[in-house]
PDB file of N, CA and C in Angstrom:
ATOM      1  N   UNK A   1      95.574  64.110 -18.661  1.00  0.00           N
ATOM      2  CA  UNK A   1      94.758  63.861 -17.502  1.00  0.00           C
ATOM      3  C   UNK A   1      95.412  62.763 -16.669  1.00  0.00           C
ATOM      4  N   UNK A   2      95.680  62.945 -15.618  1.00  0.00           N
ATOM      5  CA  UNK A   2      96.348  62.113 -14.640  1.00  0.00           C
ATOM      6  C   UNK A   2      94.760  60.834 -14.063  1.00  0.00           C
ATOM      7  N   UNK A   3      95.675  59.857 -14.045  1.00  0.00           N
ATOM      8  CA  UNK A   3      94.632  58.759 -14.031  1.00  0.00           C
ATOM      9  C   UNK A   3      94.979  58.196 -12.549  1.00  0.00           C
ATOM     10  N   UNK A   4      93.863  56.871 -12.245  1.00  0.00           N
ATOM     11  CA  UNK A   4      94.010  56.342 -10.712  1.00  0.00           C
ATOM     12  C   UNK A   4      94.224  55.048 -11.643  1.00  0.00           C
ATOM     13  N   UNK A   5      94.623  53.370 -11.105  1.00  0.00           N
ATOM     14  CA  UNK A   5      94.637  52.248 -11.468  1.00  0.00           C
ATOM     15  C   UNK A   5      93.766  51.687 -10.156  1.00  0.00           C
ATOM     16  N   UNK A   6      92.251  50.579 -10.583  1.00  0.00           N
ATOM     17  CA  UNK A   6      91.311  50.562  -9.926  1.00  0.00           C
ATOM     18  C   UNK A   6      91.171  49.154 -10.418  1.00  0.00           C
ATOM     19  N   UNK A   7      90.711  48.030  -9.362  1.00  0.00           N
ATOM     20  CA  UNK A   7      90.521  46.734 -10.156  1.00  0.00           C
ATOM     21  C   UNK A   7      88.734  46.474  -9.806  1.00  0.00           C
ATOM     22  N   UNK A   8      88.754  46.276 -10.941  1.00  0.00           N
ATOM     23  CA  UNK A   8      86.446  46.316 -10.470  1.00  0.00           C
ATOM     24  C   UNK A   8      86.448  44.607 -10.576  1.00  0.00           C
ATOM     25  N   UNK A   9      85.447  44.317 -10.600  1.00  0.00           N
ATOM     26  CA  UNK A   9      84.450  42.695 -10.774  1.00  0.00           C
ATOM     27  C   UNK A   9      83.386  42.777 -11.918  1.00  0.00           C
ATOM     28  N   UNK A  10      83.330  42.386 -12.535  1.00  0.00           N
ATOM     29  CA  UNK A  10      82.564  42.294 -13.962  1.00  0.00           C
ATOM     30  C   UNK A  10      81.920  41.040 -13.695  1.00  0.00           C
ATOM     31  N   UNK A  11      80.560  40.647 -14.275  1.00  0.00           N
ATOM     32  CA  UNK A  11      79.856  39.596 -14.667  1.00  0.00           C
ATOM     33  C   UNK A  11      80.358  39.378 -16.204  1.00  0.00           C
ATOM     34  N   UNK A  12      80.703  37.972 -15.948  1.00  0.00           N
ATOM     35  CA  UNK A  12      81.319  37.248 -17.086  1.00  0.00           C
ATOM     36  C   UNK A  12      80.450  37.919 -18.774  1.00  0.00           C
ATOM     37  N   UNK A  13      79.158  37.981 -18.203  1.00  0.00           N
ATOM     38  CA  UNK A  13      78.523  38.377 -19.609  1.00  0.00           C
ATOM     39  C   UNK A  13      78.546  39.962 -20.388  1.00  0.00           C
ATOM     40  N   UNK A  14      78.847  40.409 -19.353  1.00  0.00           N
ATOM     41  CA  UNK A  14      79.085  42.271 -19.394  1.00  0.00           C
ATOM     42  C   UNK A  14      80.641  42.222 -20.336  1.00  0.00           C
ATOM     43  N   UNK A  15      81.524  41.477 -19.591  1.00  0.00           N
ATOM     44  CA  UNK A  15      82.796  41.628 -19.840  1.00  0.00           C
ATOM     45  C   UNK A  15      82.964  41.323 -21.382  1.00  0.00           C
ATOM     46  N   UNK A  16      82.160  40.334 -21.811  1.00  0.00           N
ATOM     47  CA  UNK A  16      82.249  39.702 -23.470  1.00  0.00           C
ATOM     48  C   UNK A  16      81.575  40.761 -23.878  1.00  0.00           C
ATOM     49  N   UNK A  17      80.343  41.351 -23.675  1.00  0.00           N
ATOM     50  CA  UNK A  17      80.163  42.501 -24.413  1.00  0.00           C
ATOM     51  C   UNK A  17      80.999  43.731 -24.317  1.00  0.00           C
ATOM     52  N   UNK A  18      81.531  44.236 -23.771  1.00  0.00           N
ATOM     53  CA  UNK A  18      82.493  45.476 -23.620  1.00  0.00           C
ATOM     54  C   UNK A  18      83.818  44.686 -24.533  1.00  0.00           C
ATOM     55  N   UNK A  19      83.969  43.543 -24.371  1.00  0.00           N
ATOM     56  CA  UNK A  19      85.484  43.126 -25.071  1.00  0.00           C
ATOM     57  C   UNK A  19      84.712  43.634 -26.600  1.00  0.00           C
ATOM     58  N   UNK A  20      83.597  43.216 -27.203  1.00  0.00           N
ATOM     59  CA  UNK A  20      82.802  43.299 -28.564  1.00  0.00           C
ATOM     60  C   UNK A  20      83.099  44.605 -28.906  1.00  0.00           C
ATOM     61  N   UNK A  21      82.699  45.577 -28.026  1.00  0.00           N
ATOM     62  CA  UNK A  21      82.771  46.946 -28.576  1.00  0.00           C
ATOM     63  C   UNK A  21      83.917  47.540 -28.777  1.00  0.00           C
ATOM     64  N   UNK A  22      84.968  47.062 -28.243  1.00  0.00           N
ATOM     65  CA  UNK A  22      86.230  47.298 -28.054  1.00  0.00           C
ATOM     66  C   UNK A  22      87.296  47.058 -27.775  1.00  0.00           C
ATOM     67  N   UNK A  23      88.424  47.355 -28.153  1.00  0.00           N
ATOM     68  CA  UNK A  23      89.566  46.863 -26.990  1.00  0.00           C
ATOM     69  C   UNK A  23      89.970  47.946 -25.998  1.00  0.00           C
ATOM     70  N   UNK A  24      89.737  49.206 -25.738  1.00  0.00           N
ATOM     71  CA  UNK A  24      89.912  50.043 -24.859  1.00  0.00           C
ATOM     72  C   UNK A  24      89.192  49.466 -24.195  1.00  0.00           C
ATOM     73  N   UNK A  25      89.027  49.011 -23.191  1.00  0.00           N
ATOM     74  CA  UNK A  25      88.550  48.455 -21.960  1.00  0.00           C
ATOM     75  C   UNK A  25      87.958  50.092 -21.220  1.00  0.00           C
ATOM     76  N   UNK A  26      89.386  50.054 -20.552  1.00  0.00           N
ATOM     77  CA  UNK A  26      89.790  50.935 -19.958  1.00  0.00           C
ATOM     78  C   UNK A  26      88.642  52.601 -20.476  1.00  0.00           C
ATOM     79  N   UNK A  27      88.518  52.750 -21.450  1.00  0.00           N
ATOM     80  CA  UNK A  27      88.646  54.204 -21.829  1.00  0.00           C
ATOM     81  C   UNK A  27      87.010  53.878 -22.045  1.00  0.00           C
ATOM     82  N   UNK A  28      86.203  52.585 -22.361  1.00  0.00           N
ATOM     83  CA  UNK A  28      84.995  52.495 -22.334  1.00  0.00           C
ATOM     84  C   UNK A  28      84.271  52.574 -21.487  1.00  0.00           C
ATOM     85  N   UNK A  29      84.869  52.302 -20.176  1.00  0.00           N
ATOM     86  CA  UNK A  29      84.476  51.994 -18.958  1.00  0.00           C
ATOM     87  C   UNK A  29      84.827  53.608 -18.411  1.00  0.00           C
ATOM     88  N   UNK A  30      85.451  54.249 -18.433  1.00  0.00           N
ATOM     89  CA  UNK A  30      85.705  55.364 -18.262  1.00  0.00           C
ATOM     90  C   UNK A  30      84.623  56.135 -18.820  1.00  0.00           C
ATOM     91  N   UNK A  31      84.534  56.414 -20.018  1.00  0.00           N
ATOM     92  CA  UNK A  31      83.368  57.318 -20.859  1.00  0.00           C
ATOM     93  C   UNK A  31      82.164  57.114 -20.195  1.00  0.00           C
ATOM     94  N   UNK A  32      81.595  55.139 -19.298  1.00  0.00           N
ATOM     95  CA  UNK A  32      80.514  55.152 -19.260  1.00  0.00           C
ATOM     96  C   UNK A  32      79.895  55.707 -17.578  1.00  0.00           C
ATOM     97  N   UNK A  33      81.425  55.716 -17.065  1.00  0.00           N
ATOM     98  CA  UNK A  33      81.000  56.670 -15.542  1.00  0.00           C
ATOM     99  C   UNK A  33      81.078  57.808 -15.566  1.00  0.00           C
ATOM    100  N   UNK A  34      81.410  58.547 -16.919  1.00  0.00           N
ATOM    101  CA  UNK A  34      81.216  59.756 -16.784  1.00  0.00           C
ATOM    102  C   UNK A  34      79.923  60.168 -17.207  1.00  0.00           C
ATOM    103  N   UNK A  35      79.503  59.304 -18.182  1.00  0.00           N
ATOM    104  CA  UNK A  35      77.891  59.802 -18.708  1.00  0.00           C
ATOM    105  C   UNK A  35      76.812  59.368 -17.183  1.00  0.00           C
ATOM    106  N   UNK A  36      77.609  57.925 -16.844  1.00  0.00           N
ATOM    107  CA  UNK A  36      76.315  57.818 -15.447  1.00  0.00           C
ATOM    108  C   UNK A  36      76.855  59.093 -13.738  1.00  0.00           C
ATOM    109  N   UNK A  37      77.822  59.448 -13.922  1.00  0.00           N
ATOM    110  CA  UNK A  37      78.006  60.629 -13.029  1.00  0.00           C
ATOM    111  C   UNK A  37      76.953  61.599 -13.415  1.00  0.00           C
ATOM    112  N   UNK A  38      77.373  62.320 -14.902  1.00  0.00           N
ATOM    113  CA  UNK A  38      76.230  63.009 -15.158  1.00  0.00           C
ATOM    114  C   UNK A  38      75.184  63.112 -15.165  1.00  0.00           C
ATOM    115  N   UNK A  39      74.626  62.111 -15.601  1.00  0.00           N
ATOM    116  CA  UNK A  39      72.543  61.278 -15.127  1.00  0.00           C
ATOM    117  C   UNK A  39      72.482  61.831 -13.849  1.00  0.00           C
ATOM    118  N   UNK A  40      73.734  60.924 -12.844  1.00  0.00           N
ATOM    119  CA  UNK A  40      73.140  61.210 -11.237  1.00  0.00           C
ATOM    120  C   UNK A  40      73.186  62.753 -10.943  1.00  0.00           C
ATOM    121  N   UNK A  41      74.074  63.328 -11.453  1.00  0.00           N
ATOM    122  CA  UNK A  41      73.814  65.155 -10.889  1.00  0.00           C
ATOM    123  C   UNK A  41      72.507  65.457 -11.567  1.00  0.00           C
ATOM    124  N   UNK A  42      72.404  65.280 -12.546  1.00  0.00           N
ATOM    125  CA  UNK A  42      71.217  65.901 -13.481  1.00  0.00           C
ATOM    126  C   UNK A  42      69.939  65.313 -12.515  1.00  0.00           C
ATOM    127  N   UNK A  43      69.939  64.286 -12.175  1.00  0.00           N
ATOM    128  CA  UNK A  43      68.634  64.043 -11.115  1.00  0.00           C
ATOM    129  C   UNK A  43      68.681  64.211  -9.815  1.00  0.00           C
ATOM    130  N   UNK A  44      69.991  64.635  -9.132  1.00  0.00           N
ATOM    131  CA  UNK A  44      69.693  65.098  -8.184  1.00  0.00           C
ATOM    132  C   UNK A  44      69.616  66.601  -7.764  1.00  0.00           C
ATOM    133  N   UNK A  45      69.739  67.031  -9.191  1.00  0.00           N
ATOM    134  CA  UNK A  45      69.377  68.999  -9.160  1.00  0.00           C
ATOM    135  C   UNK A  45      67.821  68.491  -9.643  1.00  0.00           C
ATOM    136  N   UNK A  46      68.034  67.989 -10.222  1.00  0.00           N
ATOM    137  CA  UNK A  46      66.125  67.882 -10.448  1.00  0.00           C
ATOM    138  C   UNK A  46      65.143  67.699  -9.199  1.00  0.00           C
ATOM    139  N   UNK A  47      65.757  66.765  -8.664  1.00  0.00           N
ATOM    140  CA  UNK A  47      65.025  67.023  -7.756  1.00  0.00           C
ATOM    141  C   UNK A  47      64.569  67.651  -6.482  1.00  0.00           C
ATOM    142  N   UNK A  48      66.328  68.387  -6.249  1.00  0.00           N
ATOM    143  CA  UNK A  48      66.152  69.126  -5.061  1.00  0.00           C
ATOM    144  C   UNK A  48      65.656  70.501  -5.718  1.00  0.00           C
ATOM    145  N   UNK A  49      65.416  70.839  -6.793  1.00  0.00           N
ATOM    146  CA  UNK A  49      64.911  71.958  -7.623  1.00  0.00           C
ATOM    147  C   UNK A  49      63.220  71.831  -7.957  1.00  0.00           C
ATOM    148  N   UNK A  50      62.948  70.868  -7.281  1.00  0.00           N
ATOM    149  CA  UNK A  50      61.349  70.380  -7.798  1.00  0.00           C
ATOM    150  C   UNK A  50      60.293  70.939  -7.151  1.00  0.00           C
ATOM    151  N   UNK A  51      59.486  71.440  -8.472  1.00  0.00           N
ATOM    152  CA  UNK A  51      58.674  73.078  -7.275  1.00  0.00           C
ATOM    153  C   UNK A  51      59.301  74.057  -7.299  1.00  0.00           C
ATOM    154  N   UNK A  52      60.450  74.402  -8.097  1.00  0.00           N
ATOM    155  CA  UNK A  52      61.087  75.953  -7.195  1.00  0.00           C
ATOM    156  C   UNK A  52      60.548  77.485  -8.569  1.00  0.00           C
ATOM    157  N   UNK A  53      60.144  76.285 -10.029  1.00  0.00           N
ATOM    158  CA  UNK A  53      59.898  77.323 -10.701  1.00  0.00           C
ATOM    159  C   UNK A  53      57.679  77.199 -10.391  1.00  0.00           C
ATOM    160  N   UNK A  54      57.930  78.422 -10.523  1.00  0.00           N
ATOM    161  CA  UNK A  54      56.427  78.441 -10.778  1.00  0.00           C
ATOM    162  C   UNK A  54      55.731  79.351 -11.310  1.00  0.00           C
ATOM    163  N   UNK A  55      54.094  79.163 -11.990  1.00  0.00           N
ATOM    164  CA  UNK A  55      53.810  80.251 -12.982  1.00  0.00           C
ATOM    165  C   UNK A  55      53.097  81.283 -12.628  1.00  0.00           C
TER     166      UNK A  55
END
């Protein structure tokens, strides 16, 4: 998978916990925009889908 290099801003206290869980930085922070990408599609089919089934 071809990657981008991206520099973010962390709150000092976020950053000590992500160092805790890991040393992939990188690949944690990765996994966790892909699960919150997914949340956001999943609620925004929800909701433009809201009402469309009915009994």
């Amino acid at each position: 998978m071809e990657t981008v290099k991206v520099s973010i801003s962390l709150p000092d206290d976020l950053w000590c916990q992500i160092k805790e869980i890991g040393d992939n930085v990188s690949g944690l922070i990765a996994q966790a925009m892909r699960d919150y990408v997914a949340r956001v599609r999943l609620d925004r089919a929800l909701e433009e889908t809201a009402g469309a089934w009915t009994d």
